[in-house]
Protein backbone atom coordinates (compact mmCIF):
# COMPACT_ATOMS: atom_id res chain seq x y z
CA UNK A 1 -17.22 11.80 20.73
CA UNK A 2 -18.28 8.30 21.82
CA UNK A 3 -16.40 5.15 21.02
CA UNK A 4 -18.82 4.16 18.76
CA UNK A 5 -18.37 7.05 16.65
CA UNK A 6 -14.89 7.21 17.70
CA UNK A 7 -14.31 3.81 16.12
CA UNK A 8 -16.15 4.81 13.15
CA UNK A 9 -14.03 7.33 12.19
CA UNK A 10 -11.33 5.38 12.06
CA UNK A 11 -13.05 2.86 10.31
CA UNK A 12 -14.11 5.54 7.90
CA UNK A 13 -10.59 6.69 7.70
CA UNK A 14 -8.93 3.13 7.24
CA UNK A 15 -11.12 2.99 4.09
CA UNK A 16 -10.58 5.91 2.35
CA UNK A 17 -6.50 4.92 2.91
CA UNK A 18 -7.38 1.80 1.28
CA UNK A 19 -9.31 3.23 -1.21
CA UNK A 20 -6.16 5.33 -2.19
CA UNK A 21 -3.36 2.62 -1.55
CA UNK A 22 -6.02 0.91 -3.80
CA UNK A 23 -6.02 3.93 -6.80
CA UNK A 24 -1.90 4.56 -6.49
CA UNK A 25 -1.63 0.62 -6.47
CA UNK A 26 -3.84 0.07 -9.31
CA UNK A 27 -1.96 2.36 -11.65
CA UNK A 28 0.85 0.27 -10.49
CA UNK A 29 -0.41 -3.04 -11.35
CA UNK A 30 -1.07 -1.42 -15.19
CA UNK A 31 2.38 -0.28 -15.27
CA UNK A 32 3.86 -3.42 -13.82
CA UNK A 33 1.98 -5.54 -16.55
CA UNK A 34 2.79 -3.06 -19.49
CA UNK A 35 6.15 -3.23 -18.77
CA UNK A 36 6.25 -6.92 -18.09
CA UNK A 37 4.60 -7.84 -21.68
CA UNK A 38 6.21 -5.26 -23.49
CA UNK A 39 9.99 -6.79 -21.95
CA UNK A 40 8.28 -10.39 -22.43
CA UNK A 41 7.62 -10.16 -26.39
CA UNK A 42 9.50 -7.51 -27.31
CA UNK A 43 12.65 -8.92 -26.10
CA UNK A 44 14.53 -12.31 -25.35
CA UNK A 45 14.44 -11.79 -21.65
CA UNK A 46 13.51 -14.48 -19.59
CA UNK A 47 10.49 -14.67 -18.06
CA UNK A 48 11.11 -13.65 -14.45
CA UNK A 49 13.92 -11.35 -15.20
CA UNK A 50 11.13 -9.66 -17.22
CA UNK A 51 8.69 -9.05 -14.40
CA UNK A 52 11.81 -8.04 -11.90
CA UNK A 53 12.23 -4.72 -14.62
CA UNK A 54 8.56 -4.29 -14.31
CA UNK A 55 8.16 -4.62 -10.83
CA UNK A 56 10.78 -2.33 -10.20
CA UNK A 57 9.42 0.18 -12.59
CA UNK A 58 6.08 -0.06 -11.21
CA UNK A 59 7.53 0.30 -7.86
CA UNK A 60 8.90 3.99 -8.55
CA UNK A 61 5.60 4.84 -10.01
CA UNK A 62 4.19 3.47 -6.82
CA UNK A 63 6.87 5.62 -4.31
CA UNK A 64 5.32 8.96 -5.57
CA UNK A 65 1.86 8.12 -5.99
CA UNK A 66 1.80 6.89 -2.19
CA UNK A 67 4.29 9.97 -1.11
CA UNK A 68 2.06 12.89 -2.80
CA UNK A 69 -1.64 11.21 -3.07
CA UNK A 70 -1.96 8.38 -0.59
CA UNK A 71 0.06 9.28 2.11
CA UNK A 72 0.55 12.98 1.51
CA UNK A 73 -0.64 14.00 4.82
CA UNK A 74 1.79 11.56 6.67
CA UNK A 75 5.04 12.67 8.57
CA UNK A 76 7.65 13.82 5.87
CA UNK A 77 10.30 14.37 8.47
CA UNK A 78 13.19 12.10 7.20
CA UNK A 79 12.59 11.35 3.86
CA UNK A 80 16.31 9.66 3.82
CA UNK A 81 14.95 6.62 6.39
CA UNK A 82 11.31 6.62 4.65
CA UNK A 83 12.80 5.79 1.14
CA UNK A 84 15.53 3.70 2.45
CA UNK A 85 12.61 1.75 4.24
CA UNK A 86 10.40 2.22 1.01
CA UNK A 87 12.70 0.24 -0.90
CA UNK A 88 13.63 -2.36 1.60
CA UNK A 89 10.06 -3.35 2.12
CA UNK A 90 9.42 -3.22 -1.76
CA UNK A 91 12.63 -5.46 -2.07
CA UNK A 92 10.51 -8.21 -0.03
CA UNK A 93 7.36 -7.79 -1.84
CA UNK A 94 9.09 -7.98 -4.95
CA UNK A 95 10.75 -11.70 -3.64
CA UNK A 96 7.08 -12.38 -2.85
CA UNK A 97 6.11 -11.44 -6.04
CA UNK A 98 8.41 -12.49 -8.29
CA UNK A 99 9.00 -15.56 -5.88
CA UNK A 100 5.86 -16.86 -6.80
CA UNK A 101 6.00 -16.29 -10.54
CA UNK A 102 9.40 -18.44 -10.40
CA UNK A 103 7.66 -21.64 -8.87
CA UNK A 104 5.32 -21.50 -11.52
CA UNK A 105 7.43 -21.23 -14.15
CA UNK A 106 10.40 -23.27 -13.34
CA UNK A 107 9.24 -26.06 -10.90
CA UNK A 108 6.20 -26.42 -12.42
CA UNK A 109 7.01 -25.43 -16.37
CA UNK A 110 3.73 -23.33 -16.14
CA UNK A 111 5.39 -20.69 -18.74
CA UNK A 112 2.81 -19.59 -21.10
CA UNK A 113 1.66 -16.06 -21.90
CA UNK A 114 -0.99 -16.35 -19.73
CA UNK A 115 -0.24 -18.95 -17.31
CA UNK A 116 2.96 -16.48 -16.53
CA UNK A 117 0.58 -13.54 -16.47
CA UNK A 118 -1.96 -15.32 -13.74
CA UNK A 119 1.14 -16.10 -11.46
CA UNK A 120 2.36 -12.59 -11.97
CA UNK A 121 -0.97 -11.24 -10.65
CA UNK A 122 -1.13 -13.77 -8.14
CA UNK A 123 2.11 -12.90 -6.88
CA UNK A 124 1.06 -8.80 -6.58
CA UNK A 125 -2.00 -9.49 -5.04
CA UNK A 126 -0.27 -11.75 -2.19
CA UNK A 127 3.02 -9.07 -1.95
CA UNK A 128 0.24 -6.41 -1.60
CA UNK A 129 -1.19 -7.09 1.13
CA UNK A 130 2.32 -7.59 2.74
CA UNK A 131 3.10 -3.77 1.45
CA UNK A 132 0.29 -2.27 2.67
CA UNK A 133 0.73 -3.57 5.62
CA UNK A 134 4.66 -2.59 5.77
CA UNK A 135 4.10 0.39 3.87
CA UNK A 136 1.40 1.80 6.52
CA UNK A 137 3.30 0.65 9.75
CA UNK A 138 6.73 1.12 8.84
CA UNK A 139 7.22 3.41 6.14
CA UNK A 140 5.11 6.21 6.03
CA UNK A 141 3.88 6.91 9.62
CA UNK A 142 0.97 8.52 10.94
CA UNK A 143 2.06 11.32 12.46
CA UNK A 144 1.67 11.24 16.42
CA UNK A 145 0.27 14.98 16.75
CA UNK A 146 -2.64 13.82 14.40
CA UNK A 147 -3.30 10.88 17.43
CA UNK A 148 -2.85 13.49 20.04
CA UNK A 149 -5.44 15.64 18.82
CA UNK A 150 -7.82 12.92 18.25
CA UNK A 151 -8.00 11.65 21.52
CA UNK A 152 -8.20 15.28 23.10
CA UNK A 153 -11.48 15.59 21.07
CA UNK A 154 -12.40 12.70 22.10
CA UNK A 155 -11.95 13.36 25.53
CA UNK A 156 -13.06 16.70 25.73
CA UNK A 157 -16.41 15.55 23.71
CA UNK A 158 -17.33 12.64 26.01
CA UNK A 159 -16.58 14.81 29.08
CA UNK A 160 -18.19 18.00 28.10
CA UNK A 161 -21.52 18.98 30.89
CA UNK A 162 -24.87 19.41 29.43
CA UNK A 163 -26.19 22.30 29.31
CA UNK A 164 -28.12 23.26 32.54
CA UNK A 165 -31.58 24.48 30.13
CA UNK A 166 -31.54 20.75 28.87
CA UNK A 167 -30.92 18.85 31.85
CA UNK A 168 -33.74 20.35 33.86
CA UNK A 169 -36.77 18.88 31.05
């Protein structure tokens, strides 16, 4: 296998990840915002206390999508540390999240319906980027046989001799 190709499959591989973290996260994101209206007008909560429920909602929803679609094929050795570091990392996105929504709403008084509901997705989209990142690095870890193999086959590809018949043309 070539670097070029080599690099390609990764790339190939790093989209189809996002492309999942992307589906799971998704469903998330409806969650999060069903809950987060339905808490909003359905109750006297206040505002960000409202999106907290939701986000943590949305953030179990999130755990097993990533565990058994996303990430299924991930190192499940440990499951104790990988939650623990699950919800630690999901603690800081939902302070980034959340975080966000609270500047808007208290030091700037932009409390609305929808001005609340634009800072609430602005606040996912910047706290996703910081999961996937975590998420991916930290939590659940490619496992290092996978790696092994890889560059094996890579090795043993790119060093492999030519047949005799075809060099002699």
């Amino acid at each position: 296998m070539s670097e070029r190709s080599a690099l390609r499959s990764r790339l190939e591989a790093l989209v189809r990840e996002v492309a999942k973290f992307g589906a799971v996260g998704g469903a998330g994101v409806v969650v999060n915002f069903a809950v987060f209206n339905l808490v909003r007008h359905l109750t006297e909560v206040p505002v960000v206390r409202a999106s907290i429920i939701a986000t943590v909602v949305a953030t179990g929803t999130n755990y097993l999508g990533y565990r058994y679609f996303t990430y299924r094929d991930r190192d499940k050795q440990g499951r104790t540390k990988e939650l623990t570091l699950f919800l630690l990392f999901s603690a800081i996105g939902l302070v980034i999240e959340n975080g966000l929504l609270y500047v808007a709403t208290y030091g700037f008084h932009w409390d609305s319906p929808l001005q609340s509901n634009i800072f609430k997705f602005l606040g996912i989209g910047v706290a996703t980027l910081f999961r996937f990142w975590s998420y991916r690095t930290w939590v659940f870890r490619a496992l290092p046989a996978r790696e092994a193999v890889e560059t094996a086959e890579s090795f043993l590809t790119d060093r492999s001799p030519r047949p005799r018949s075809a060099s002699r043309k």
